[in-house]
PDB file of N, CA and C in Angstrom:
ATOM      1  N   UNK A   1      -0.968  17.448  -8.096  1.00  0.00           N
ATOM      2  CA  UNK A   1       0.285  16.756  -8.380  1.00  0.00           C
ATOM      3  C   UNK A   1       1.326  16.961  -7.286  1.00  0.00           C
ATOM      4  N   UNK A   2       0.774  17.802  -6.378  1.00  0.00           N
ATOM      5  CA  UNK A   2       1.417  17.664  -4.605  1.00  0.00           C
ATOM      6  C   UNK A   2       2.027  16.858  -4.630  1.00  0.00           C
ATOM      7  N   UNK A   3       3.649  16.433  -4.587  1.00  0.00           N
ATOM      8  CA  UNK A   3       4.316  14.970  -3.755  1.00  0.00           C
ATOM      9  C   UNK A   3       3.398  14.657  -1.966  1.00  0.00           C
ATOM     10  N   UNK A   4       3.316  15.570  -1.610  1.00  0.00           N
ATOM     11  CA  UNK A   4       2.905  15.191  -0.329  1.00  0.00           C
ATOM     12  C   UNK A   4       1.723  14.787  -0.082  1.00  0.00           C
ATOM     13  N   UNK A   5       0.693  15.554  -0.915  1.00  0.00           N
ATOM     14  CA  UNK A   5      -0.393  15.340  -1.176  1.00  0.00           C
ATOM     15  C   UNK A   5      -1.164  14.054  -1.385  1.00  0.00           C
ATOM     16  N   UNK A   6       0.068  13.665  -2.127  1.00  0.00           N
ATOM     17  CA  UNK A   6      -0.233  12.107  -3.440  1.00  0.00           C
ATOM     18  C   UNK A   6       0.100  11.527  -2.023  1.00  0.00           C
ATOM     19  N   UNK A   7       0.777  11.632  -1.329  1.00  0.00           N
ATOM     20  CA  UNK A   7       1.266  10.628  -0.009  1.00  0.00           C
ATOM     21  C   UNK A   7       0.271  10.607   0.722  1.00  0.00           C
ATOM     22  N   UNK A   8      -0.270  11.575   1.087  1.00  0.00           N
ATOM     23  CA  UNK A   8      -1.769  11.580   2.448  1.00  0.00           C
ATOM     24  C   UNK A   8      -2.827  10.751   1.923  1.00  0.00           C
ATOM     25  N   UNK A   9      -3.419  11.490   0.682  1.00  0.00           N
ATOM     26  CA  UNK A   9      -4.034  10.689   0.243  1.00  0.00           C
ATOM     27  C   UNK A   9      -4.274   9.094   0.020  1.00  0.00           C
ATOM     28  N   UNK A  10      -3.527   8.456  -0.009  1.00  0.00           N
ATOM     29  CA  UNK A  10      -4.363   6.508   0.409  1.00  0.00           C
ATOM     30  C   UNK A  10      -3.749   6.395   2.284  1.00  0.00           C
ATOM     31  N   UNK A  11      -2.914   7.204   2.244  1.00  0.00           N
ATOM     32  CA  UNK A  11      -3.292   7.125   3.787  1.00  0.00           C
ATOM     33  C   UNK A  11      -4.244   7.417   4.532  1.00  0.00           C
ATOM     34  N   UNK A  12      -4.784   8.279   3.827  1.00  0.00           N
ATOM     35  CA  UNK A  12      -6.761   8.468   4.697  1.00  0.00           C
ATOM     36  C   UNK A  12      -7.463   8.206   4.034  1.00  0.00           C
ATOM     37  N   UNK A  13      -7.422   7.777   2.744  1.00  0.00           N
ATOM     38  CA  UNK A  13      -8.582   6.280   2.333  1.00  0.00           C
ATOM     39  C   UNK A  13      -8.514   5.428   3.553  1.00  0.00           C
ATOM     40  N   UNK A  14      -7.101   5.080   3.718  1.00  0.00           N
ATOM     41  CA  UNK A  14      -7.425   3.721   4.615  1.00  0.00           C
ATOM     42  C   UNK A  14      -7.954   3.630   6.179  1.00  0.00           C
ATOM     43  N   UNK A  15      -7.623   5.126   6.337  1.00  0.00           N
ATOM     44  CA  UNK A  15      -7.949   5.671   8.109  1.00  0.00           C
ATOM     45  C   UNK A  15      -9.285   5.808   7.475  1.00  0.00           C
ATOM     46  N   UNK A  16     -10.163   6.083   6.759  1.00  0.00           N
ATOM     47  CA  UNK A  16     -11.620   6.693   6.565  1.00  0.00           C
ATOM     48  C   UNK A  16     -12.025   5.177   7.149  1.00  0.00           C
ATOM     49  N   UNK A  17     -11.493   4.238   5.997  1.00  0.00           N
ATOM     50  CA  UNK A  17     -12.442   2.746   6.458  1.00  0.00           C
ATOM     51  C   UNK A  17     -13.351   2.911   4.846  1.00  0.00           C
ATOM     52  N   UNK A  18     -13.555   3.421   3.764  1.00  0.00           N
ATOM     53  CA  UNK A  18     -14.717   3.450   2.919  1.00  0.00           C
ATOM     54  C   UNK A  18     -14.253   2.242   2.164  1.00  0.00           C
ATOM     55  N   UNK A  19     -14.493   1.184   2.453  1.00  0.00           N
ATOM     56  CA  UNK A  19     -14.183  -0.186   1.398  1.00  0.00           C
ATOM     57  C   UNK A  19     -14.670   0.422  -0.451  1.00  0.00           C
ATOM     58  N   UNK A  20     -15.194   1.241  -0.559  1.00  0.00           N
ATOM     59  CA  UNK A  20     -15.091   1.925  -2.062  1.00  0.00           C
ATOM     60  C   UNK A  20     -13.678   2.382  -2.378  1.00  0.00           C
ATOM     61  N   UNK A  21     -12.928   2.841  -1.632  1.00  0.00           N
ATOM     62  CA  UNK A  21     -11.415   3.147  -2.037  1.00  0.00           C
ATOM     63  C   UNK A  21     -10.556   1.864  -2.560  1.00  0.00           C
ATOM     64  N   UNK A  22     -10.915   0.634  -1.999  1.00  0.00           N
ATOM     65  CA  UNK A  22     -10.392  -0.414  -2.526  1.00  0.00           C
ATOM     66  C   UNK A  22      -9.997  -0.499  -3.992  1.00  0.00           C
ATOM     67  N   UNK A  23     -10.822  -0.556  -5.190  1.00  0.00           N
ATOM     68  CA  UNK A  23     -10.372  -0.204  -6.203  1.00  0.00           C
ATOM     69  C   UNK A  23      -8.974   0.534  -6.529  1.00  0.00           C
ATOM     70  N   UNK A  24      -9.379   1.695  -6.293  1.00  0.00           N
ATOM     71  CA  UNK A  24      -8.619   2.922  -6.924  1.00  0.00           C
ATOM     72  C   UNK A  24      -6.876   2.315  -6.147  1.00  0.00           C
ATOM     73  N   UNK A  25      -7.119   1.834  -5.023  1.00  0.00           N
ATOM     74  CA  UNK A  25      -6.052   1.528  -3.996  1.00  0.00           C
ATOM     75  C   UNK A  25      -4.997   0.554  -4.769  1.00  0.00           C
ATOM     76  N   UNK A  26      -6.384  -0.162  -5.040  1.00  0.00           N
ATOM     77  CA  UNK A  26      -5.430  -1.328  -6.237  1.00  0.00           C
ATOM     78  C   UNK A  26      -4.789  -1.141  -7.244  1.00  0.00           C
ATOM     79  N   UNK A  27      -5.199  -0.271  -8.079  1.00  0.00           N
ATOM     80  CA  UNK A  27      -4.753   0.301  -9.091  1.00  0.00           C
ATOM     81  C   UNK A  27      -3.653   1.069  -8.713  1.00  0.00           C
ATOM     82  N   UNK A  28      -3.401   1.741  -7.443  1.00  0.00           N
ATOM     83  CA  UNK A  28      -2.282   2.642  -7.475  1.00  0.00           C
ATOM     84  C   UNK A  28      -0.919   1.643  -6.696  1.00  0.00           C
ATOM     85  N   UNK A  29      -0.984   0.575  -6.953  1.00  0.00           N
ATOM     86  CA  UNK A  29      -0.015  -0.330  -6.518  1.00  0.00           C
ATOM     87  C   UNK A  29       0.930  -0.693  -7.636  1.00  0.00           C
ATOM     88  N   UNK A  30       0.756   0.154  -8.632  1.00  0.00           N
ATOM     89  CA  UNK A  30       1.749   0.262 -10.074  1.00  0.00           C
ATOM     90  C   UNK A  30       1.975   1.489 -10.066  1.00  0.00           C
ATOM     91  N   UNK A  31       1.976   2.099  -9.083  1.00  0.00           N
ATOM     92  CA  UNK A  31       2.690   3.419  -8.916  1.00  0.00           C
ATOM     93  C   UNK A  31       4.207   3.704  -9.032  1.00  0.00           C
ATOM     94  N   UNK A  32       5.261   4.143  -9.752  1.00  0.00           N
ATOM     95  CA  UNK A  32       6.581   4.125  -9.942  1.00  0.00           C
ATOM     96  C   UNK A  32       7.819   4.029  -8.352  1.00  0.00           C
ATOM     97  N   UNK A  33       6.678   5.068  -7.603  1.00  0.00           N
ATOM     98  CA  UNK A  33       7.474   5.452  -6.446  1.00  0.00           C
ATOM     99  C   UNK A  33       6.971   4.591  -5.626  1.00  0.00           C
ATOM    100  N   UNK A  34       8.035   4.057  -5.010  1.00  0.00           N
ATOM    101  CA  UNK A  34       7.907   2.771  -3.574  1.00  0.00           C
ATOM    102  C   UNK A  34       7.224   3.335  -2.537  1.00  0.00           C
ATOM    103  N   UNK A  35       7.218   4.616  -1.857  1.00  0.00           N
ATOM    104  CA  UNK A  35       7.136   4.890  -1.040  1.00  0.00           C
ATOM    105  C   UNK A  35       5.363   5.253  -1.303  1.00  0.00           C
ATOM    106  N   UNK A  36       5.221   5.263  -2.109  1.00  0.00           N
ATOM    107  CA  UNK A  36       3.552   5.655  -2.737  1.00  0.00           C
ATOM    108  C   UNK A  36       2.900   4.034  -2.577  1.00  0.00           C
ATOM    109  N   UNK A  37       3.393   3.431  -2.836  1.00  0.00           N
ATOM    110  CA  UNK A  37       3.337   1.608  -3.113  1.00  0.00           C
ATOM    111  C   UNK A  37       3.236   1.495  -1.653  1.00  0.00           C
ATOM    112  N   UNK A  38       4.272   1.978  -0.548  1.00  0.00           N
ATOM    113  CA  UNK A  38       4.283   1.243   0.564  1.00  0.00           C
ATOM    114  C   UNK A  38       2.881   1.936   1.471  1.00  0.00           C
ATOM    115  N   UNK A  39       2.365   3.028   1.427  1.00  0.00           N
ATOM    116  CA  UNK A  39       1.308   3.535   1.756  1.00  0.00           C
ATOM    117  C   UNK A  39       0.276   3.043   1.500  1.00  0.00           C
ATOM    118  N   UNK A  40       0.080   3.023   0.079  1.00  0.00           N
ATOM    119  CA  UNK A  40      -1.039   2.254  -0.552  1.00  0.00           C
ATOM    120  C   UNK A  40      -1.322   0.849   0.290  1.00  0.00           C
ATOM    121  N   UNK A  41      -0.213   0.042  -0.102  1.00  0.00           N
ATOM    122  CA  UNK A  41      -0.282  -1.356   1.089  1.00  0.00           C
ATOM    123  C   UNK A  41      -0.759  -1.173   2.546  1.00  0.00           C
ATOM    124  N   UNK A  42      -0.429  -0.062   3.123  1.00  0.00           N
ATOM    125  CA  UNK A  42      -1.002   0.056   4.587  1.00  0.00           C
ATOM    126  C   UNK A  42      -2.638   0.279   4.301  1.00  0.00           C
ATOM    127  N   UNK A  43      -2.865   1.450   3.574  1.00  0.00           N
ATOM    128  CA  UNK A  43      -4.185   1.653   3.712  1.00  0.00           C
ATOM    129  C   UNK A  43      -4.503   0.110   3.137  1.00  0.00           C
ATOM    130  N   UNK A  44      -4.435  -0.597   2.248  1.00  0.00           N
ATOM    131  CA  UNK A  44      -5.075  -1.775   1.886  1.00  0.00           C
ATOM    132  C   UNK A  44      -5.222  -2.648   2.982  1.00  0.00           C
ATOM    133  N   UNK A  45      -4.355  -2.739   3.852  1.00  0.00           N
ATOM    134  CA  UNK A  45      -4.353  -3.086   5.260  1.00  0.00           C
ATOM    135  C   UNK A  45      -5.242  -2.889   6.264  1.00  0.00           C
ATOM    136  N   UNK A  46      -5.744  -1.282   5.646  1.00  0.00           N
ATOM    137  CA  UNK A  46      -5.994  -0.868   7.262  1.00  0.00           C
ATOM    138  C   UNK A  46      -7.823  -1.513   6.782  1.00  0.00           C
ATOM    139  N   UNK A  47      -8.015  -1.265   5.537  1.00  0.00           N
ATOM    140  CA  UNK A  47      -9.195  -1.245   5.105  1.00  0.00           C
ATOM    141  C   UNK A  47      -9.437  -2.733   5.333  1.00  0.00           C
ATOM    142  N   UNK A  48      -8.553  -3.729   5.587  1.00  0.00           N
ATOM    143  CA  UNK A  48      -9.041  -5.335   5.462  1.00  0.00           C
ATOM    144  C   UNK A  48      -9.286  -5.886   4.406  1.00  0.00           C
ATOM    145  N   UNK A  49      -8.491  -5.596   3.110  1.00  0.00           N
ATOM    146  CA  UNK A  49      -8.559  -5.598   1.682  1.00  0.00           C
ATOM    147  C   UNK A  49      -8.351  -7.181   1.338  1.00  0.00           C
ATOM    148  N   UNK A  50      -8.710  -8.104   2.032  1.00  0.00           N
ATOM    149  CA  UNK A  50      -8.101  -9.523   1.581  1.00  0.00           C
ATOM    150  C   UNK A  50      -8.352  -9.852   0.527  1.00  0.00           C
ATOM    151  N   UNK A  51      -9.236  -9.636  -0.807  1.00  0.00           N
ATOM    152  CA  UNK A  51      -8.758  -9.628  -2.286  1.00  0.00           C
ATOM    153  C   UNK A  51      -7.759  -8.774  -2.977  1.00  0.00           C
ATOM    154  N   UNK A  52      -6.841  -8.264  -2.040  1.00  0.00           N
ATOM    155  CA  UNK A  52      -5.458  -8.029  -2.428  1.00  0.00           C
ATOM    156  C   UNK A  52      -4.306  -8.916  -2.260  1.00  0.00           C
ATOM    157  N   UNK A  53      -4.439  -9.893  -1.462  1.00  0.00           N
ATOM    158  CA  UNK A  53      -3.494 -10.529  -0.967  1.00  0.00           C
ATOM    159  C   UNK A  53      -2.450 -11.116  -2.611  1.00  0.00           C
ATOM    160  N   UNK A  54      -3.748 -11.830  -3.686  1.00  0.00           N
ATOM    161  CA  UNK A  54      -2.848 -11.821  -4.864  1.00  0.00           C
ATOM    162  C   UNK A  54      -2.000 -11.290  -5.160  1.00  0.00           C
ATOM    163  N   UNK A  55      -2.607 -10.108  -5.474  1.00  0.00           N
ATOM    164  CA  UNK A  55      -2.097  -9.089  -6.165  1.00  0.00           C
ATOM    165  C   UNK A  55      -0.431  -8.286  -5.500  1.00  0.00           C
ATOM    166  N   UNK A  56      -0.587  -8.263  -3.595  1.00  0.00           N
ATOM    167  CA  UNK A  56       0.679  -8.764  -2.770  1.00  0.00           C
ATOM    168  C   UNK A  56       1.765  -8.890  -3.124  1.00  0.00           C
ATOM    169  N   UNK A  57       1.324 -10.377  -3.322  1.00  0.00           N
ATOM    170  CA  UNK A  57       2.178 -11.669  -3.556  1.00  0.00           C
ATOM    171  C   UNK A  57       3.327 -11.280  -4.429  1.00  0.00           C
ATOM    172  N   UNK A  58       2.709 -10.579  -5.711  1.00  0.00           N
ATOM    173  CA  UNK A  58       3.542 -10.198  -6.817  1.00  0.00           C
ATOM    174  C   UNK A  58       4.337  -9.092  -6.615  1.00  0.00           C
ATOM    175  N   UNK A  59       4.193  -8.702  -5.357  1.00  0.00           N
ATOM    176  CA  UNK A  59       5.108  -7.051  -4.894  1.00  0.00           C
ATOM    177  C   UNK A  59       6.085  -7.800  -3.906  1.00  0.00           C
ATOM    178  N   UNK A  60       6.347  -9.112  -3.545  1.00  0.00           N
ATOM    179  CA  UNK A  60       7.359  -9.738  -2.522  1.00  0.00           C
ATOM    180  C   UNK A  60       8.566  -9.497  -3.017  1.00  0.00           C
ATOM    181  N   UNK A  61       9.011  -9.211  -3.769  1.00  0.00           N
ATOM    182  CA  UNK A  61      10.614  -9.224  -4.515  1.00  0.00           C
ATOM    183  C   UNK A  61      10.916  -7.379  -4.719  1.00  0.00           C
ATOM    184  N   UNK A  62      10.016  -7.069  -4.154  1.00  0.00           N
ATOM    185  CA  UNK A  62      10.283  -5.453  -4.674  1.00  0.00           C
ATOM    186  C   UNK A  62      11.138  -4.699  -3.416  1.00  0.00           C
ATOM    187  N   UNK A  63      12.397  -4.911  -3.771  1.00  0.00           N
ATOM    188  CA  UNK A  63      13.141  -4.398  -2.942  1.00  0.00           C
ATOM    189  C   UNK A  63      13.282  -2.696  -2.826  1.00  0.00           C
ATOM    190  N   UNK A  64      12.662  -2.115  -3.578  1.00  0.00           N
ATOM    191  CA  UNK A  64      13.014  -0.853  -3.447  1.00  0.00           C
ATOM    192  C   UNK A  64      12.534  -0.159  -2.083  1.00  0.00           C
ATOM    193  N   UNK A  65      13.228   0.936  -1.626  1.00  0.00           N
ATOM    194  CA  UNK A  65      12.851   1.179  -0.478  1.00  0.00           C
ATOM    195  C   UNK A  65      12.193   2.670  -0.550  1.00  0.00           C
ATOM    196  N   UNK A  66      11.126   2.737   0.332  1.00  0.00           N
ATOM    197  CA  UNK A  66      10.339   4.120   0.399  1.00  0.00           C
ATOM    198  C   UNK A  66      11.104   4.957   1.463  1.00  0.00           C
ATOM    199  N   UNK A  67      10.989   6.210   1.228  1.00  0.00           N
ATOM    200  CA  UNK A  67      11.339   7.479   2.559  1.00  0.00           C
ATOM    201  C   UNK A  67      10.824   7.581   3.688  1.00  0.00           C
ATOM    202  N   UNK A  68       9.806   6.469   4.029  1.00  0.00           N
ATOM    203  CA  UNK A  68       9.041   6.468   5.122  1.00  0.00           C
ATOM    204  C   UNK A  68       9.928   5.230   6.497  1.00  0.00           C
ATOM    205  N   UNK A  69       9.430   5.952   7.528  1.00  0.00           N
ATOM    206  CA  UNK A  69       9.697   4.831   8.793  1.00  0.00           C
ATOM    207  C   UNK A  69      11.351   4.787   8.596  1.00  0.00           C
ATOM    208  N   UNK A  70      11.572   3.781   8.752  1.00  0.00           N
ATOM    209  CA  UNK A  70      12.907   2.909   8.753  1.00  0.00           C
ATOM    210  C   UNK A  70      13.078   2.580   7.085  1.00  0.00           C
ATOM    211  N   UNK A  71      12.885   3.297   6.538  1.00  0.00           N
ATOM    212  CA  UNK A  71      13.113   2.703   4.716  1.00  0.00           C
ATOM    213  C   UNK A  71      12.832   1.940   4.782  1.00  0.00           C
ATOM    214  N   UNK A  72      11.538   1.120   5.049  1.00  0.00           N
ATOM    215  CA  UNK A  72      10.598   0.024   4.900  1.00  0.00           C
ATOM    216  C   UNK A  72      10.761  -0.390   3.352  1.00  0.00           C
ATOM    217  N   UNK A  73      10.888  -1.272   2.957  1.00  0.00           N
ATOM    218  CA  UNK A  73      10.807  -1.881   1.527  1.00  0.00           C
ATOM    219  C   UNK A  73       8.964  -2.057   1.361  1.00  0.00           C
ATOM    220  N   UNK A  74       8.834  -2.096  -0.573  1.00  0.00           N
ATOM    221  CA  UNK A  74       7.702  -2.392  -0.797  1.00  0.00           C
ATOM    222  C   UNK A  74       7.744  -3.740   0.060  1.00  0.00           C
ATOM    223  N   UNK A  75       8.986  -4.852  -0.232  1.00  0.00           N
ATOM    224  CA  UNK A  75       8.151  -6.161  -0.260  1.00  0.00           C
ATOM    225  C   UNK A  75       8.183  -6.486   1.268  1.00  0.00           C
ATOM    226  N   UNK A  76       8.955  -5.860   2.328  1.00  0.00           N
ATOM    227  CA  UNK A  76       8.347  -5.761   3.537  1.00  0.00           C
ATOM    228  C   UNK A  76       7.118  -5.558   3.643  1.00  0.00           C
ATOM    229  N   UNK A  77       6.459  -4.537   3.143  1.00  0.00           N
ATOM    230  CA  UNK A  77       5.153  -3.890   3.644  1.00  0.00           C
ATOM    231  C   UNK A  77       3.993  -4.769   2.998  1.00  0.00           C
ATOM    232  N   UNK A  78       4.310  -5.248   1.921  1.00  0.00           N
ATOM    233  CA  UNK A  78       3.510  -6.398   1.386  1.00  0.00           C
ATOM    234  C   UNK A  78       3.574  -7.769   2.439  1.00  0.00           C
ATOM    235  N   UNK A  79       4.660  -8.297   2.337  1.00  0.00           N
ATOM    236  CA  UNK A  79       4.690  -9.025   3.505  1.00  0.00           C
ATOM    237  C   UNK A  79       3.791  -9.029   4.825  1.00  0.00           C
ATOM    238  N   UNK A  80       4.346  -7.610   5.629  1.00  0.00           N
ATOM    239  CA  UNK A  80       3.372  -7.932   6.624  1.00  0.00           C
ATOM    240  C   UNK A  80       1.694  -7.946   6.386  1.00  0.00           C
ATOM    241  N   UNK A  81       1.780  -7.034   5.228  1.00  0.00           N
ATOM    242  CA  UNK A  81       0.120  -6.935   4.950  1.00  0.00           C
ATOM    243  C   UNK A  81      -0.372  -8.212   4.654  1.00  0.00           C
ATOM    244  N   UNK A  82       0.056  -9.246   4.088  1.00  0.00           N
ATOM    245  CA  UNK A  82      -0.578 -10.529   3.631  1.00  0.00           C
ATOM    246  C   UNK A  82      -0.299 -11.093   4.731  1.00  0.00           C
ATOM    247  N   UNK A  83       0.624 -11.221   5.748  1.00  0.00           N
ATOM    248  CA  UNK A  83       0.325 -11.959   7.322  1.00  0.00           C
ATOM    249  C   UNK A  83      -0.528 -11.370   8.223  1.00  0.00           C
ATOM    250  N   UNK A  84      -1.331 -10.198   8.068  1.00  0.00           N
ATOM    251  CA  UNK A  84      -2.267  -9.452   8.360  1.00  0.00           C
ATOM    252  C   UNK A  84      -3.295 -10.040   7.808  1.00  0.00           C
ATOM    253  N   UNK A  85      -3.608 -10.241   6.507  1.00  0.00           N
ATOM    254  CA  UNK A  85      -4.759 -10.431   6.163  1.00  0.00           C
ATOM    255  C   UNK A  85      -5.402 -11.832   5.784  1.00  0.00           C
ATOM    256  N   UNK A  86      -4.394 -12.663   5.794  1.00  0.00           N
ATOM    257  CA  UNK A  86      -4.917 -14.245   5.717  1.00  0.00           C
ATOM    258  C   UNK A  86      -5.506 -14.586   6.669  1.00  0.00           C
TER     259      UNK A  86
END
């Protein structure tokens, strides 16, 4: 239950490359915390997840902002991920 922990973690799902993380990845995109959401989206990214792009779509309005980078918003990071992956 690490905060930091919970953070690394879908970040090296998505550096591994194991398209089996996809699932679980998806599922953690109803995660409360943005900044958990905006990770998740990268690794979904990094993995080439294009049956996420739906699922995306529905995170475009999510203005909340994560602690990461430049306070990247979810619906930034969704954004670029679906111009990434179409």
């Amino acid at each position: 239950d690490d905060p930091e922990t919970q953070s690394i973690v879908p970040w090296s799902l998505g550096q591994i490359g194991d398209k089996r993380a996809i699932p679980p990845l998806i599922a953690a995109l109803d995660a409360d915390d943005p900044s958990k959401r905006v990770l998740v989206i990268y690794a979904l990214e990094a993995l080439h997840a294009k049956e996420v792009v739906p699922r995306l779509l529905t995170l475009v309005n999510d203005d909340r902002r994560s602690r990461f980078g430049a306070l990247v918003t979810v619906s930034e990071a969704a954004k670029a991920a679906i111009a990434t992956l179409k």
